[in-house]
C-alpha atoms as a PDB file:
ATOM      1  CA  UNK A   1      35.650  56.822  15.128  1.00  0.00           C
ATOM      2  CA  UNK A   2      37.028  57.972  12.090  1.00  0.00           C
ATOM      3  CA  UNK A   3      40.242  60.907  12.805  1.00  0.00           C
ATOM      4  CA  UNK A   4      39.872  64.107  10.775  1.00  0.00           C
ATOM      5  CA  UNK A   5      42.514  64.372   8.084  1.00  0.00           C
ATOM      6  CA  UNK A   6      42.541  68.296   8.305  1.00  0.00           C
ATOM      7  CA  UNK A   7      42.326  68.878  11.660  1.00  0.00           C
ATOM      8  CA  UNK A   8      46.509  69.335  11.809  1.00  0.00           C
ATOM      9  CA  UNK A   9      45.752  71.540   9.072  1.00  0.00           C
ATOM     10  CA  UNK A  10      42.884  73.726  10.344  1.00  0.00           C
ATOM     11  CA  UNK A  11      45.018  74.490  14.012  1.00  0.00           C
ATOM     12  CA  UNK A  12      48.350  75.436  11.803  1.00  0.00           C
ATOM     13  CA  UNK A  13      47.193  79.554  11.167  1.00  0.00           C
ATOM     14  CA  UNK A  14      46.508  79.096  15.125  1.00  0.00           C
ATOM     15  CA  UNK A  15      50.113  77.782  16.372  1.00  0.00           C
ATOM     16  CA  UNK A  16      51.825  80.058  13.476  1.00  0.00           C
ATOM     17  CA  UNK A  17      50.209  83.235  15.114  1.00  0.00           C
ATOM     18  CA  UNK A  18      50.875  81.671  18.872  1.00  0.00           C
ATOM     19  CA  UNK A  19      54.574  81.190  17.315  1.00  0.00           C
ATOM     20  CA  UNK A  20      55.390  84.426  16.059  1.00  0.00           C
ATOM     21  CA  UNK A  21      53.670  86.670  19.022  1.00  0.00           C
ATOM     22  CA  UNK A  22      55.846  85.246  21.207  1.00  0.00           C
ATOM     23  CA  UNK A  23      58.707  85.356  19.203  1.00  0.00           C
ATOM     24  CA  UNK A  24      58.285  88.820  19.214  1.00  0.00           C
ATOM     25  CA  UNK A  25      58.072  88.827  22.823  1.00  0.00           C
ATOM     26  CA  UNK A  26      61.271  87.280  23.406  1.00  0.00           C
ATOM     27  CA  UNK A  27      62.489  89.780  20.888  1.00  0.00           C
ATOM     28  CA  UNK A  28      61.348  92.639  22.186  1.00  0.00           C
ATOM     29  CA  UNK A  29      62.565  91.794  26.087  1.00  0.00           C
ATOM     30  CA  UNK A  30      65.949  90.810  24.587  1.00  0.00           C
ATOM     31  CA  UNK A  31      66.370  93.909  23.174  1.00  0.00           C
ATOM     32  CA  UNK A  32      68.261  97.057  25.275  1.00  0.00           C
ATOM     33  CA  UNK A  33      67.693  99.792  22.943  1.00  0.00           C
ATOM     34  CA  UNK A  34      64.385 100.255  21.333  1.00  0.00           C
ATOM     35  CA  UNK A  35      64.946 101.713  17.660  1.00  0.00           C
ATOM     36  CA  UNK A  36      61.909 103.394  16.049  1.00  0.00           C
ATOM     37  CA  UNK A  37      61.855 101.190  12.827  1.00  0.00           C
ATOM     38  CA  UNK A  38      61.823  98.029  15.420  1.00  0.00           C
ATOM     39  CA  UNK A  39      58.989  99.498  17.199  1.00  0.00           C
ATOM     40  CA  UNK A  40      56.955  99.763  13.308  1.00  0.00           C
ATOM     41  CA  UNK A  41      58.010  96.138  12.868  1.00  0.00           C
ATOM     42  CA  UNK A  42      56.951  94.929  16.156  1.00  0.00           C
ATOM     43  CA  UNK A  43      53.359  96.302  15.544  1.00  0.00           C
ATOM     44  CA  UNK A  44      52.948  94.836  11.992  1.00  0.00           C
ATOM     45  CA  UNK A  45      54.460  91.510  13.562  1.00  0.00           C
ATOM     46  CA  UNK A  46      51.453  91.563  16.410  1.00  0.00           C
ATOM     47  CA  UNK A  47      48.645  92.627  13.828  1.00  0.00           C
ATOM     48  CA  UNK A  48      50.058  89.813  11.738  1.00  0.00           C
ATOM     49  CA  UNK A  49      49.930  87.319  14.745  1.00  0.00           C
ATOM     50  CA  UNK A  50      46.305  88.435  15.426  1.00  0.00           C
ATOM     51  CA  UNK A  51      45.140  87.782  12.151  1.00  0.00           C
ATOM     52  CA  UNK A  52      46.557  84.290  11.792  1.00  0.00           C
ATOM     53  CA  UNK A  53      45.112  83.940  14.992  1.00  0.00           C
ATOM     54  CA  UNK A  54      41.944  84.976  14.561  1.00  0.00           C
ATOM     55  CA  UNK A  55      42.338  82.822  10.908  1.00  0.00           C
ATOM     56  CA  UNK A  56      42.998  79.533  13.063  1.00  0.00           C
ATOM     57  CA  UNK A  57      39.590  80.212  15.687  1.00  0.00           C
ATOM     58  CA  UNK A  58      37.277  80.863  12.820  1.00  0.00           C
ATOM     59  CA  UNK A  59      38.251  77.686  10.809  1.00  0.00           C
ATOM     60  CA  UNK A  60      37.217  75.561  13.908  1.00  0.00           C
ATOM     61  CA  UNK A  61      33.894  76.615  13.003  1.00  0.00           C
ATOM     62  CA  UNK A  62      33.760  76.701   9.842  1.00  0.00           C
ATOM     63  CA  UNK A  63      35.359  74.015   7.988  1.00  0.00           C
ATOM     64  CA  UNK A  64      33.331  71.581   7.436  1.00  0.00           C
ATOM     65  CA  UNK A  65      34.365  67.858   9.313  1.00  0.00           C
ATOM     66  CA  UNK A  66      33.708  64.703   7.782  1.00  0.00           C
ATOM     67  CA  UNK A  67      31.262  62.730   9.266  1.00  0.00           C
ATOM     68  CA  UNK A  68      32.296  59.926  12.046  1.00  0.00           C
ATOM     69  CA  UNK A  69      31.911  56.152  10.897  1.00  0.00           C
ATOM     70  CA  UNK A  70      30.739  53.982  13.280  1.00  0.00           C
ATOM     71  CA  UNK A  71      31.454  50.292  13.522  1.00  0.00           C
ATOM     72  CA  UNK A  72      28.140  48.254  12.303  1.00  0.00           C
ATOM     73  CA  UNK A  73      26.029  46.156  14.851  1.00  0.00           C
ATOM     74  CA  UNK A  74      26.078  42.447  13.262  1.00  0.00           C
ATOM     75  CA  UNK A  75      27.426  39.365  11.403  1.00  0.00           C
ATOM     76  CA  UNK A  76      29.286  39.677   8.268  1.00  0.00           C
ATOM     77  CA  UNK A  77      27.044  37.199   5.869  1.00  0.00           C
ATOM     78  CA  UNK A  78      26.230  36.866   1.950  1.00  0.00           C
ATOM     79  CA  UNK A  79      23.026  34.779   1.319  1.00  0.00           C
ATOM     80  CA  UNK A  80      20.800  33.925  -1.612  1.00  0.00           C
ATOM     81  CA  UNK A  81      17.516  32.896  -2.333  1.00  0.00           C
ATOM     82  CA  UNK A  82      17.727  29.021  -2.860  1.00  0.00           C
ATOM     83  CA  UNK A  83      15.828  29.588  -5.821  1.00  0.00           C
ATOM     84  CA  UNK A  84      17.842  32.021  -7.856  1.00  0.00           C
ATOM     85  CA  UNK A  85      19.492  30.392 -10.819  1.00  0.00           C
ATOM     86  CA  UNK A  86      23.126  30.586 -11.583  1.00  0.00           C
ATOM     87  CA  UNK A  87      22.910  33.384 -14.042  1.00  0.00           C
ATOM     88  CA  UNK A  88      20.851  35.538 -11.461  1.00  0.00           C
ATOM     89  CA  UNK A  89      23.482  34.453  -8.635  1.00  0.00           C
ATOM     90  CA  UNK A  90      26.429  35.841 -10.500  1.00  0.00           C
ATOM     91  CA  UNK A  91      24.594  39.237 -11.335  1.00  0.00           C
ATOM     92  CA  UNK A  92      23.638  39.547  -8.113  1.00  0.00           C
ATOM     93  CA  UNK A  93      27.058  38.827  -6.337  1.00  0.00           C
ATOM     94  CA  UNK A  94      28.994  40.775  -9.277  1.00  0.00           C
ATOM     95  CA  UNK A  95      26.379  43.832  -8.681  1.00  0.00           C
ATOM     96  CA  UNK A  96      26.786  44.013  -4.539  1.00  0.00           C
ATOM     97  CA  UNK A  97      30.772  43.361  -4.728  1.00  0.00           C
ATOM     98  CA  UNK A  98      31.087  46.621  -6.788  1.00  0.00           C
ATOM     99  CA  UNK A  99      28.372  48.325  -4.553  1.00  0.00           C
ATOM    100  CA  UNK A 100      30.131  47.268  -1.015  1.00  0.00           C
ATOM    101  CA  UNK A 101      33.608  48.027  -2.769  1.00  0.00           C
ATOM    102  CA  UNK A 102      32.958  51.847  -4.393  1.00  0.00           C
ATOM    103  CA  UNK A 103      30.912  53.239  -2.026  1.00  0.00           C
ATOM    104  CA  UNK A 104      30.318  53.475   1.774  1.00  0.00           C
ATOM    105  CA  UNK A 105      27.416  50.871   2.057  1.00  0.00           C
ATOM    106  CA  UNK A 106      28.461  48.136   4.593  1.00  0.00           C
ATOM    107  CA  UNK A 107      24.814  46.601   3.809  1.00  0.00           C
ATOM    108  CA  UNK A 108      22.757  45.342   1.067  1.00  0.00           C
ATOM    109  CA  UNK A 109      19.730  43.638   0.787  1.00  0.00           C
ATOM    110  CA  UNK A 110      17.983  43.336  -2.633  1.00  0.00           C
ATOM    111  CA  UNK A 111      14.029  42.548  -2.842  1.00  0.00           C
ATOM    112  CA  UNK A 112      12.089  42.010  -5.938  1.00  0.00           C
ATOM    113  CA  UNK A 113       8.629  40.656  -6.189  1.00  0.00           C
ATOM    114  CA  UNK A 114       7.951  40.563  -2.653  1.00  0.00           C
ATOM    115  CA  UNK A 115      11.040  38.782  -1.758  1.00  0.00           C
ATOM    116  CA  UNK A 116      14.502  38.575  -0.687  1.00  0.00           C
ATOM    117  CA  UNK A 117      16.994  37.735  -3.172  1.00  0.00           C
ATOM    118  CA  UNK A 118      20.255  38.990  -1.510  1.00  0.00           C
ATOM    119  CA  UNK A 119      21.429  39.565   2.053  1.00  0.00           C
ATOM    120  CA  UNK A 120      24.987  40.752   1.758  1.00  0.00           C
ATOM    121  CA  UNK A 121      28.120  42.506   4.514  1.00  0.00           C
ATOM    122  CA  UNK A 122      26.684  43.260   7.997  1.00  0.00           C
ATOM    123  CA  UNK A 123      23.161  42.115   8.556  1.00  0.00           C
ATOM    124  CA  UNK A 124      20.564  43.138  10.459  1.00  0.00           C
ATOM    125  CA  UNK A 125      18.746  41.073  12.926  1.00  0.00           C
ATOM    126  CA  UNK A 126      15.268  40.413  10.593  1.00  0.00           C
ATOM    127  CA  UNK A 127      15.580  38.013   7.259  1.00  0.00           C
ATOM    128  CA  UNK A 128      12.901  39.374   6.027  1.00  0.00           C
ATOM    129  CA  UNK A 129      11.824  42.389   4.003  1.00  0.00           C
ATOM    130  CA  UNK A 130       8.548  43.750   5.976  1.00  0.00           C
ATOM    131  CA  UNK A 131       7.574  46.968   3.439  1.00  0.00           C
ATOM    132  CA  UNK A 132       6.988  50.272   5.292  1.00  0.00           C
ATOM    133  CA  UNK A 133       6.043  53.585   4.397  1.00  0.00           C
ATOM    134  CA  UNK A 134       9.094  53.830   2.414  1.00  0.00           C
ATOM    135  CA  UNK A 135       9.740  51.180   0.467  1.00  0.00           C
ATOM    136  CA  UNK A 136       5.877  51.466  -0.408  1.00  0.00           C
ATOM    137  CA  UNK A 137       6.389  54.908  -1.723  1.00  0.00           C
ATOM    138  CA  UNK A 138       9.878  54.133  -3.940  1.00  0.00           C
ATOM    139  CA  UNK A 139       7.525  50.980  -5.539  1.00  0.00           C
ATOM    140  CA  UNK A 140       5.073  53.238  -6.364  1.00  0.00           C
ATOM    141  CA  UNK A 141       6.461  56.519  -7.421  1.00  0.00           C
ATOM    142  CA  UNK A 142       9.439  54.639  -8.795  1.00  0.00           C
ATOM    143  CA  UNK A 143      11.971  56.991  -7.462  1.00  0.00           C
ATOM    144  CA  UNK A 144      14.985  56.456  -4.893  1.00  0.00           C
ATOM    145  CA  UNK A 145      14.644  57.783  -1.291  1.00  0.00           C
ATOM    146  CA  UNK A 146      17.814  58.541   0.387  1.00  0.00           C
ATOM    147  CA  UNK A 147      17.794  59.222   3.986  1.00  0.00           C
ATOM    148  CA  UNK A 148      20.980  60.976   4.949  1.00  0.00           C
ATOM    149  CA  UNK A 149      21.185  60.502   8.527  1.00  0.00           C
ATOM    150  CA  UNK A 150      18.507  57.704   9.303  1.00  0.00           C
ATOM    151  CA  UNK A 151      18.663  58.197  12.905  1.00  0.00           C
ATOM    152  CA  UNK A 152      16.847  61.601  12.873  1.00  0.00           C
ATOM    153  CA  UNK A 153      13.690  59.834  11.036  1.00  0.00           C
ATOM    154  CA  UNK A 154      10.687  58.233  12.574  1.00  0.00           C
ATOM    155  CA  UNK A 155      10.806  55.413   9.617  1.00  0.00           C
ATOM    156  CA  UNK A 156      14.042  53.918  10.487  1.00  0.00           C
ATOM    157  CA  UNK A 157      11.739  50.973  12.088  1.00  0.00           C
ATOM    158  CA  UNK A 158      11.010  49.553   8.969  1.00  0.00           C
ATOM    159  CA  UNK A 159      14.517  48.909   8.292  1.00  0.00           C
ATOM    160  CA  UNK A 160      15.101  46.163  10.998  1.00  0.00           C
ATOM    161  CA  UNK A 161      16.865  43.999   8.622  1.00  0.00           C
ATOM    162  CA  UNK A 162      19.610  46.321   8.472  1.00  0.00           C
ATOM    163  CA  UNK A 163      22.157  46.822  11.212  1.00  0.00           C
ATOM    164  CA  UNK A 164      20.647  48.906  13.815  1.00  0.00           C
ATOM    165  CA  UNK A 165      22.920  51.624  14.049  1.00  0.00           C
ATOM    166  CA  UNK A 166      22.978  52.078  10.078  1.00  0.00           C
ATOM    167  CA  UNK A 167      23.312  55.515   9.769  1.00  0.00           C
ATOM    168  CA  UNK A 168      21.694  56.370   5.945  1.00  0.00           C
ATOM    169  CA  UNK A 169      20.240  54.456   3.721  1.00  0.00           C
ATOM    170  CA  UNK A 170      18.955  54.433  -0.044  1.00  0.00           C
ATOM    171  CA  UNK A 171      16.340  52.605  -1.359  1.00  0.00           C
ATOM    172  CA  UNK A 172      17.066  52.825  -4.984  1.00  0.00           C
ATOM    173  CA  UNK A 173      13.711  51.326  -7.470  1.00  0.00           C
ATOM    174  CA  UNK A 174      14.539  48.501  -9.650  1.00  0.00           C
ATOM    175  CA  UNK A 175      11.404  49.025 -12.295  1.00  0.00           C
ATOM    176  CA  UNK A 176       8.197  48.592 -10.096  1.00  0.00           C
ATOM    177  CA  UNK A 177       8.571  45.292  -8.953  1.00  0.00           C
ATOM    178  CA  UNK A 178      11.837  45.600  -6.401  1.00  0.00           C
ATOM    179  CA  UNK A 179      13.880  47.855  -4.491  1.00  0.00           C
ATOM    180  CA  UNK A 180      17.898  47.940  -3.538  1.00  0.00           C
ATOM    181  CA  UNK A 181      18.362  48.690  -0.011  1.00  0.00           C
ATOM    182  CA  UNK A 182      21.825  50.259   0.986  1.00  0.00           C
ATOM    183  CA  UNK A 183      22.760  50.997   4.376  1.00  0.00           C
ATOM    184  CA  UNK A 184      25.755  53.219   5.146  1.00  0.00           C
ATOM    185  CA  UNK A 185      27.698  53.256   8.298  1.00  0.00           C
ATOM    186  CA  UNK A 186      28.608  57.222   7.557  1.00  0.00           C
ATOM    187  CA  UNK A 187      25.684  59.599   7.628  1.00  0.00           C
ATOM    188  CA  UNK A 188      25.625  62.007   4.549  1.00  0.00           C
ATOM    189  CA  UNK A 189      27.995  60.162   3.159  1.00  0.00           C
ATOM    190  CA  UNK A 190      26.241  59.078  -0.160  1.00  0.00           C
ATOM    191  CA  UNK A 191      27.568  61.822  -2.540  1.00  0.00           C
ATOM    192  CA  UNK A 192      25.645  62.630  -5.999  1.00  0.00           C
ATOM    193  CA  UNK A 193      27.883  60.585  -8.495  1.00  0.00           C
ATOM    194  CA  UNK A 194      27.524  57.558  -6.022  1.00  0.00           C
ATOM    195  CA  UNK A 195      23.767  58.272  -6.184  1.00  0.00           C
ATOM    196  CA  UNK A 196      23.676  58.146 -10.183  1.00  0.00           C
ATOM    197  CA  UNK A 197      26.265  54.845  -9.727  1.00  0.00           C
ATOM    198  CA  UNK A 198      23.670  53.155  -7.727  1.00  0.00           C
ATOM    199  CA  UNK A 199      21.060  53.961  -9.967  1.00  0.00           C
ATOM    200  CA  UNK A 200      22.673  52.332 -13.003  1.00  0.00           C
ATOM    201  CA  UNK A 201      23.647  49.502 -11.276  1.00  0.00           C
ATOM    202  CA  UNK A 202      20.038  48.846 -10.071  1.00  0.00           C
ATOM    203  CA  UNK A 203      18.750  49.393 -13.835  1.00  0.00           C
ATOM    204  CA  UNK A 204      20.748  46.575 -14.783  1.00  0.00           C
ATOM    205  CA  UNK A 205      19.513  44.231 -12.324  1.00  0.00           C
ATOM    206  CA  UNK A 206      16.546  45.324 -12.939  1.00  0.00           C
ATOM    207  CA  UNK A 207      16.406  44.045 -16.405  1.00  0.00           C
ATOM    208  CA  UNK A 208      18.287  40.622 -15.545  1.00  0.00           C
ATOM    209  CA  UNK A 209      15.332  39.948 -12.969  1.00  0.00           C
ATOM    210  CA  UNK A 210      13.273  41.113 -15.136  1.00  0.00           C
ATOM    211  CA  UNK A 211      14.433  38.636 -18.087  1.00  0.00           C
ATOM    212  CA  UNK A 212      15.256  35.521 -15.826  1.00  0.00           C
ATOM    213  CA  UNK A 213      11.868  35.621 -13.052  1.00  0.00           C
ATOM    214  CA  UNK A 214       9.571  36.467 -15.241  1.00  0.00           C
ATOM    215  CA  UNK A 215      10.350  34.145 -18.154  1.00  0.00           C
END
């Protein structure tokens, strides 16, 4: 699991208020002869104590916590279709290197015209590309579906050929012929700008399929 880089920070308030009440406990016992401006300090000192106190408790629930990453289930591999030329083999390794490097996706798969081009970092158990519900819909409509934690849907089935404990996925349209399929091992861990990334990079495979299947 991945450590939280602010939880140090989010207890400090806490400790600092622990710290100085009992400072002023020690103080206050140590002391023979209670003096009237000592006694004002003391009670700003112990309202000041509560507050960082009460600072440190309510940040445990409220700051947010970055999501745990869990390791992937599976076989680090990088396959192609036999059939791809060179020129689509170079776009296609180029486009998943910068995919796997810049964001959180651990898996890739790429699947145009009913097949699978590219099977790249931790694979799933299935080769193949069986199209659910999902991938149906982004062919159709055109438009990516991101599933932010893909445990809590019904659909995560259909993605057998992705580790099985991926945690979100996006299936990003490339035209209406094939779909990029990223799996994350983060859930909600796709942020916006990796989201408009993604989409660019798909648009330009999109076109190099496009140009070299179809010809």
């Amino acid at each position: 699991m991945k450590s939280d880089p602010n939880k140090i920070l989010r207890l400090l308030p806490f400790f600092a208020g622990g710290l100085g009440g009992i400072l002023l406990l020690i103080n206050r016992f140590s002391t023979l002869q209670l003096t009237e401006s000592q006694a004002r300090s003391d009670v700003v000192g112990v309202i000041l104590s509560g507050v960082l106190i009460l600072v440190g408790l309510i940040w445990q629930q409220v700051q947010p916590r970055s999501p745990d990453a869990v390791k992937l289930i599976g076989e680090q591999g990088f396959y192609f279709d036999p059939d791809l030329s060179n020129t689509v083999k170079t776009e296609l390794a180029w486009a998943s290197h910068l995919v796997l490097t810049n964001t959180v996706t651990k898996s890739l798969v790429v699947y145009y015209k009913d097949k699978v081009l590219l099977r790249r970092g931790i694979l799933g158990v299935n080769s193949q590309v069986n199209p659910g519900n999902i991938i149906k819909r982004v062919l159709d409509t055109q438009k990516p579906v991101y599933l932010v934690n893909l445990a809590l849907y019904p659909a995560k089935i259909e993605f057998d050929y992705l580790p099985e404990n991926t945690q979100g996925v996006i299936c990003q349209p490339m035209g209406n012929q094939g779909v990029l399929i990223l799996g994350a091992n983060v859930p909600r861990s796709y942020t916006k700008q990796d989201e408009n990334w993604i989409e660019g990079i798909a648009d330009k495979l999109a076109i190099t399929l496009q140009s070299e299947l179809n010809a």
